[in-house]
Protein backbone atom coordinates (compact mmCIF):
# COMPACT_ATOMS: atom_id res chain seq x y z
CA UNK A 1 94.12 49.40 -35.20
CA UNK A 2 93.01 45.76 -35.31
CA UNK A 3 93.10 45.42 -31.32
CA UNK A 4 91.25 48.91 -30.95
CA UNK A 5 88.54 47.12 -33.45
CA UNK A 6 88.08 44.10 -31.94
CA UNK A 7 88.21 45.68 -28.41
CA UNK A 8 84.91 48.37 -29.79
CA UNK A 9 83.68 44.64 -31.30
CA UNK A 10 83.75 43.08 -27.73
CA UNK A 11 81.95 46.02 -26.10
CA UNK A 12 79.01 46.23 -28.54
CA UNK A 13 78.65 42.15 -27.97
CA UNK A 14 78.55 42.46 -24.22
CA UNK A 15 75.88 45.50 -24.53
CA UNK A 16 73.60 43.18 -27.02
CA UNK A 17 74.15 40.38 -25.43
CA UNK A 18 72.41 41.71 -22.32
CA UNK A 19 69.30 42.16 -24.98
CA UNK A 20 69.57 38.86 -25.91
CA UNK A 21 66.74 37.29 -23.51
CA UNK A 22 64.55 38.90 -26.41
CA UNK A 23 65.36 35.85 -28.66
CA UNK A 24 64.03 32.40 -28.65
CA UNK A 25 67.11 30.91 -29.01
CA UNK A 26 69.66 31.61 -26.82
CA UNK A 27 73.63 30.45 -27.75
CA UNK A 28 75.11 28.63 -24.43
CA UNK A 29 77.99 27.94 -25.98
CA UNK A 30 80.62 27.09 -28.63
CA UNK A 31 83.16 24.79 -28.34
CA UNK A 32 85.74 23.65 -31.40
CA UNK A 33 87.64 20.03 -31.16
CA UNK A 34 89.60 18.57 -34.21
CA UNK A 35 86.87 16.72 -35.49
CA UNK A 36 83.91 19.01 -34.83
CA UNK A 37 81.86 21.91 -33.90
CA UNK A 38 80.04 21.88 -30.90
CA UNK A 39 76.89 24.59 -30.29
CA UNK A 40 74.86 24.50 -27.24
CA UNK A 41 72.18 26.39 -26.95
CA UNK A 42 68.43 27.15 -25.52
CA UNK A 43 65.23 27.87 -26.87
CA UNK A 44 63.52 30.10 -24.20
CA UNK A 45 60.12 29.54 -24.95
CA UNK A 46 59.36 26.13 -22.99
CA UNK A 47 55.55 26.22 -24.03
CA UNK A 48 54.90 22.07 -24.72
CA UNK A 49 52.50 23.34 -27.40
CA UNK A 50 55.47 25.40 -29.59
CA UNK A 51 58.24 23.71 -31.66
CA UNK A 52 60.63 25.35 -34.13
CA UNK A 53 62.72 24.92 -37.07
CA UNK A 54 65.66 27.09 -37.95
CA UNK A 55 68.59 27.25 -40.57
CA UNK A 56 72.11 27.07 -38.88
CA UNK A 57 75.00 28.83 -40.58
CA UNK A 58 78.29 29.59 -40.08
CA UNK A 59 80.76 32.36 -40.42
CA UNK A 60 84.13 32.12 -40.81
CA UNK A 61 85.84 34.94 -38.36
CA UNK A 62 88.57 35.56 -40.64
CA UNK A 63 86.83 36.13 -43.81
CA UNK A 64 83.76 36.77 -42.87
CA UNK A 65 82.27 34.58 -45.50
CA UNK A 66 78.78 32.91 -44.48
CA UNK A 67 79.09 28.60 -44.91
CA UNK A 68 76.14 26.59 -44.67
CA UNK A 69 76.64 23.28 -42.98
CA UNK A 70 75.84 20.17 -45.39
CA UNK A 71 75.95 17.80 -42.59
CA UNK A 72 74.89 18.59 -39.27
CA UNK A 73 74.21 15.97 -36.26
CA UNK A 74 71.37 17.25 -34.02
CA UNK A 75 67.92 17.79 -34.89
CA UNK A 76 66.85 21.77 -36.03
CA UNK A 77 63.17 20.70 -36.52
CA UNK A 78 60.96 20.71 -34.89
CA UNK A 79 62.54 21.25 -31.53
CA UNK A 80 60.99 22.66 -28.39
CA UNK A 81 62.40 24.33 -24.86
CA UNK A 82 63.16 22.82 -22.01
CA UNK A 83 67.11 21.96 -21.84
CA UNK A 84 69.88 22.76 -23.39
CA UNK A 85 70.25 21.17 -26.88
CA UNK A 86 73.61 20.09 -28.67
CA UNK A 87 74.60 19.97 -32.15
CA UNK A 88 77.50 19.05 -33.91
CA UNK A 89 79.23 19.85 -36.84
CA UNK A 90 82.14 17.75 -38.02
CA UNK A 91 84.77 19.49 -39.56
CA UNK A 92 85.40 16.50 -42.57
CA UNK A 93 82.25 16.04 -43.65
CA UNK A 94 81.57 20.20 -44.36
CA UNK A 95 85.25 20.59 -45.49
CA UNK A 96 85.70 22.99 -43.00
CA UNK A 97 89.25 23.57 -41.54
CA UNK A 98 89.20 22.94 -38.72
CA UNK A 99 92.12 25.74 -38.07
CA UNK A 100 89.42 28.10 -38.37
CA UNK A 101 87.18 29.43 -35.41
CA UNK A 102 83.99 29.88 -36.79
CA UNK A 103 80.76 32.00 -35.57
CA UNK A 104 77.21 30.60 -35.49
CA UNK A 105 74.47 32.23 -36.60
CA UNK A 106 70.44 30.92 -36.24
CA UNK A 107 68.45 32.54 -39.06
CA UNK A 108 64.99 31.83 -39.96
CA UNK A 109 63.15 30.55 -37.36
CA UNK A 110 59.74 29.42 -37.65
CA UNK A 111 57.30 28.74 -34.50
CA UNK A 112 54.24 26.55 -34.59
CA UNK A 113 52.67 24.58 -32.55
CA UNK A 114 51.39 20.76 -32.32
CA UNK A 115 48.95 19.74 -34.07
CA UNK A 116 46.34 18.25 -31.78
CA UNK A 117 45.21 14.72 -32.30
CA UNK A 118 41.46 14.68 -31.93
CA UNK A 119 41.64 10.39 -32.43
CA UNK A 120 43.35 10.15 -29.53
CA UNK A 121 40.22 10.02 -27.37
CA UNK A 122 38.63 7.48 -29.46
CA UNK A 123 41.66 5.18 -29.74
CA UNK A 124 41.64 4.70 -25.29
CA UNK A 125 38.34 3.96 -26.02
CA UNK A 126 39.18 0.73 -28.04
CA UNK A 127 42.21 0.42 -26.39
CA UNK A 128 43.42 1.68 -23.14
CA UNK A 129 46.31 3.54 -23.26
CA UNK A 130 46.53 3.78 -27.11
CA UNK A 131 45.84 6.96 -27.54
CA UNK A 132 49.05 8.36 -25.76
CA UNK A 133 51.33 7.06 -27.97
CA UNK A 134 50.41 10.34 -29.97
CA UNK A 135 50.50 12.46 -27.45
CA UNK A 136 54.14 11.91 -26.03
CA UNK A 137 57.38 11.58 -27.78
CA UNK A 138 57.60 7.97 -25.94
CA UNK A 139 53.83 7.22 -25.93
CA UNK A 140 54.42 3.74 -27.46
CA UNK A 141 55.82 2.21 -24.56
CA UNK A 142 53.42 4.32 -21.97
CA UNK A 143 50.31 2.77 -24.59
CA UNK A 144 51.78 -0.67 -24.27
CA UNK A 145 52.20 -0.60 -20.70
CA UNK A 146 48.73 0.81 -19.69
CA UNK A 147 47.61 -1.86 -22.49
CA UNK A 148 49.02 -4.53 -20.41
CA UNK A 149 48.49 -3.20 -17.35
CA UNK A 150 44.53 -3.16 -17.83
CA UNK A 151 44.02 -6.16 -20.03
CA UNK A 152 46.20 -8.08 -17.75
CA UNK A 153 44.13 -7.15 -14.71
CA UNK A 154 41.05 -7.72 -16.66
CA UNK A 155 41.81 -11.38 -18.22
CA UNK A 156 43.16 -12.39 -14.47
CA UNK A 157 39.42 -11.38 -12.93
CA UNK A 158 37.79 -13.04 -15.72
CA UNK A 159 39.96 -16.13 -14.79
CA UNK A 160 38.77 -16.08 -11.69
CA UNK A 161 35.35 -15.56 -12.35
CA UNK A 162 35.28 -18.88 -14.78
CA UNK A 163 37.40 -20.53 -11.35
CA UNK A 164 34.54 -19.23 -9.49
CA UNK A 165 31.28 -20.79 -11.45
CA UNK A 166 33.41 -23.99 -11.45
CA UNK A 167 33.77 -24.27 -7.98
CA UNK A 168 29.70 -22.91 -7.15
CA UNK A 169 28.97 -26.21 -9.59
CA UNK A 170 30.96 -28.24 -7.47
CA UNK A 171 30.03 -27.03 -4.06
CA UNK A 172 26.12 -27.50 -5.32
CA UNK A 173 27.36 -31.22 -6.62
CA UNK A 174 28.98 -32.01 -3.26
CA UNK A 175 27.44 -34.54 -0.15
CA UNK A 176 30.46 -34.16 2.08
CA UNK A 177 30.88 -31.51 4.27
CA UNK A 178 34.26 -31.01 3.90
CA UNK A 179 34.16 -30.72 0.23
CA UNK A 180 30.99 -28.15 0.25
CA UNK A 181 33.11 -26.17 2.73
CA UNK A 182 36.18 -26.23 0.53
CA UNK A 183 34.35 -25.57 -2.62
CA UNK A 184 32.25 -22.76 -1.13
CA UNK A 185 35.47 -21.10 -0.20
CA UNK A 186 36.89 -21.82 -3.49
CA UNK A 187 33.91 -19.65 -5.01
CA UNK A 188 34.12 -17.02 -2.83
CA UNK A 189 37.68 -16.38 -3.17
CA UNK A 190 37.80 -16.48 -6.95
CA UNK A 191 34.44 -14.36 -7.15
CA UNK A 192 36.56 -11.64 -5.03
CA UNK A 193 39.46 -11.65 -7.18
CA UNK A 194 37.23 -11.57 -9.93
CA UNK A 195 35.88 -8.39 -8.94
CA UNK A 196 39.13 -6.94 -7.20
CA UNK A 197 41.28 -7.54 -10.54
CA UNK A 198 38.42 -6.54 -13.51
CA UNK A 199 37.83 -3.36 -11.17
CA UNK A 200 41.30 -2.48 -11.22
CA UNK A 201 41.33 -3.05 -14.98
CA UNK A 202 38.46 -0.91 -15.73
CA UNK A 203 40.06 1.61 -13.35
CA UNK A 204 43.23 2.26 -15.23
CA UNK A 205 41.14 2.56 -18.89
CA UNK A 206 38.88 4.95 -17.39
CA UNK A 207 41.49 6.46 -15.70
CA UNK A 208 43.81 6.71 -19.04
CA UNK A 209 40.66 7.75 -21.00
CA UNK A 210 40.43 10.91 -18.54
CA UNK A 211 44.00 11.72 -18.63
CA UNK A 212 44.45 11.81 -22.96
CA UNK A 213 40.74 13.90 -22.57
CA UNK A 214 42.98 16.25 -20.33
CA UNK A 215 45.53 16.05 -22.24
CA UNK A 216 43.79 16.48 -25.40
CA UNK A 217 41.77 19.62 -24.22
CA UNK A 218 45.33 21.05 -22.57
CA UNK A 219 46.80 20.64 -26.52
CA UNK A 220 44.14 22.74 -27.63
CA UNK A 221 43.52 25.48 -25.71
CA UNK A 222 47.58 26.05 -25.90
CA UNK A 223 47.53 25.57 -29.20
CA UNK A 224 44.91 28.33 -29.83
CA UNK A 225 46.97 30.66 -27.68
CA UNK A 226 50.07 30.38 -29.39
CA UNK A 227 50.94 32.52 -32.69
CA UNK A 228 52.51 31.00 -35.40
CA UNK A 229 55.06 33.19 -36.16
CA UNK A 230 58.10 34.26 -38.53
CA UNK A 231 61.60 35.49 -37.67
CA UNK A 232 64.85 36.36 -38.99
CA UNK A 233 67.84 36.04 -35.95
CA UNK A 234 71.13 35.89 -35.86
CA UNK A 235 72.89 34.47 -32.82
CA UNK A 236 77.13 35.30 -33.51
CA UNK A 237 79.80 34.12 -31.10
CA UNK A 238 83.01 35.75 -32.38
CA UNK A 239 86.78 35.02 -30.65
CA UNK A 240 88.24 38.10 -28.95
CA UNK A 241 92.11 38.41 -29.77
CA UNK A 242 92.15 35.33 -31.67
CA UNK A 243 91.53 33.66 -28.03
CA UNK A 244 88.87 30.62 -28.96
CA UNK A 245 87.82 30.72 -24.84
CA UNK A 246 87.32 34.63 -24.50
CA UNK A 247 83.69 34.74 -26.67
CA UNK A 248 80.94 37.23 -26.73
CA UNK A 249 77.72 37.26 -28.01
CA UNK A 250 75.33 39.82 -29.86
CA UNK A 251 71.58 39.13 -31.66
CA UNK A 252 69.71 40.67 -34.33
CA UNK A 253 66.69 39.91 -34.90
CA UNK A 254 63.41 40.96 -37.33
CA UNK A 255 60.03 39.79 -36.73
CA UNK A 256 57.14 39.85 -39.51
């Protein structure tokens, strides 16, 4: 009678799971160690402008008892598609045994998307590249290197222009004609560095400043498209014939 039940339990998962591209999140996996439990899994929705948070729980497959996790390594806010994410959940720290093959279950998950930061503009501005360090998850080091990037450029034309009026005084201060050739040269060539080098300063801050506007303006109109929205899911994984490799999956889910 057991077998017959858990056979009837493995068809119904493989008919939901078919269903399950319906979800947001979709289970790739579940893998048990000693130490820990492993989940993989994918949220389907790879919109930039849409991140979600979500309970995980657990359930044990013998009892059937519900555990929620106290210590769980992986982030469950505020995460968006694009990749499969891992999180683990060691066995000592939830006093879990880790005898046990457990189900996971995704419940409550909440969509809603970035909140747009209108400064951004006005911070390239002030300072090139600055305001992309709130735009991307690694904007700091993008700001900082457009920062140098441009300022460098910038300080090296002004050098030259300074190396330039230095060597105009000196070609105008000269009797020799070797020296007023050499200075005149001098001039020249720093005055086209000067201009070379501040132009491709400027360049890359105007340049930045158009891509955050883009980027800005992108935030928004996705962010006005997608719904924040509610949902209760469940994402299960249960062993078939106590065999922890042979797993199927099944959803549930409720919108509101």
């Amino acid at each position: 009678m057991k077998v017959f039940s858990l056979f009837l339990c493995f068809m119904l998962c493989q008919l939901l799971a078919k269903s399950q591209h319906l979800s947001k999140i979709k289970v790739i996996a579940v893998n048990q160690s000693e130490t820990d439990l492993v989940v993989n899994f994918e949220i389907l929705d790879a919109n930039s402008a849409n991140k979600y948070d979500f309970t995980l729980k657990l359930l044990d497959s013998t009892t059937f008892k519900i555990i929620t996790p106290t210590q769980i390594i992986g982030n469950i806010n505020n995460v968006v598609g694009g990749g499969v994410r891992t999180i683990r959940i060691p066995f000592s720290s939830n006093s879990l045994d880790p005898k046990l093959i457990y189900g996971v279950m995704f419940l409550n998950i909440t969509q809603h998307t970035i909140i747009v930061n209108n400064n951004a503009i006005l911070k390239s501005v002030f300072v090139p590249g600055l305001g992309n360090k709130n735009l991307y998850k690694n904007g700091g080091v993008l700001a900082a290197g457009i920062a140098i990037a441009s300022y460098g450029c910038i300080a090296y034309g002004v050098y030259n222009k300074i190396q330039a009026t230095n060597s105009y005084n000196s070609y105008k201060d000269a009797y020799l004609q070797n020296d007023i050739d050499k200075h005149f040269n001098d001039a020249e060539s720093s005055q086209t560095q000067f201009m070379v080098f501040t132009g491709i300063g400027i360049g890359i801050w105007a340049l930045d400043l158009l891509h955050v506007a883009l980027k800005v303006k992108s935030d928004k109109k996705m962010s006005a498209a997608a719904k924040n929205t509610s949902s209760f899911k469940v994402g299960y994984l249960p062993p078939v014939f106590s065999n922890p490799n042979s797993i199927s999956q099944f959803t549930l889910s409720y919108k509101f």
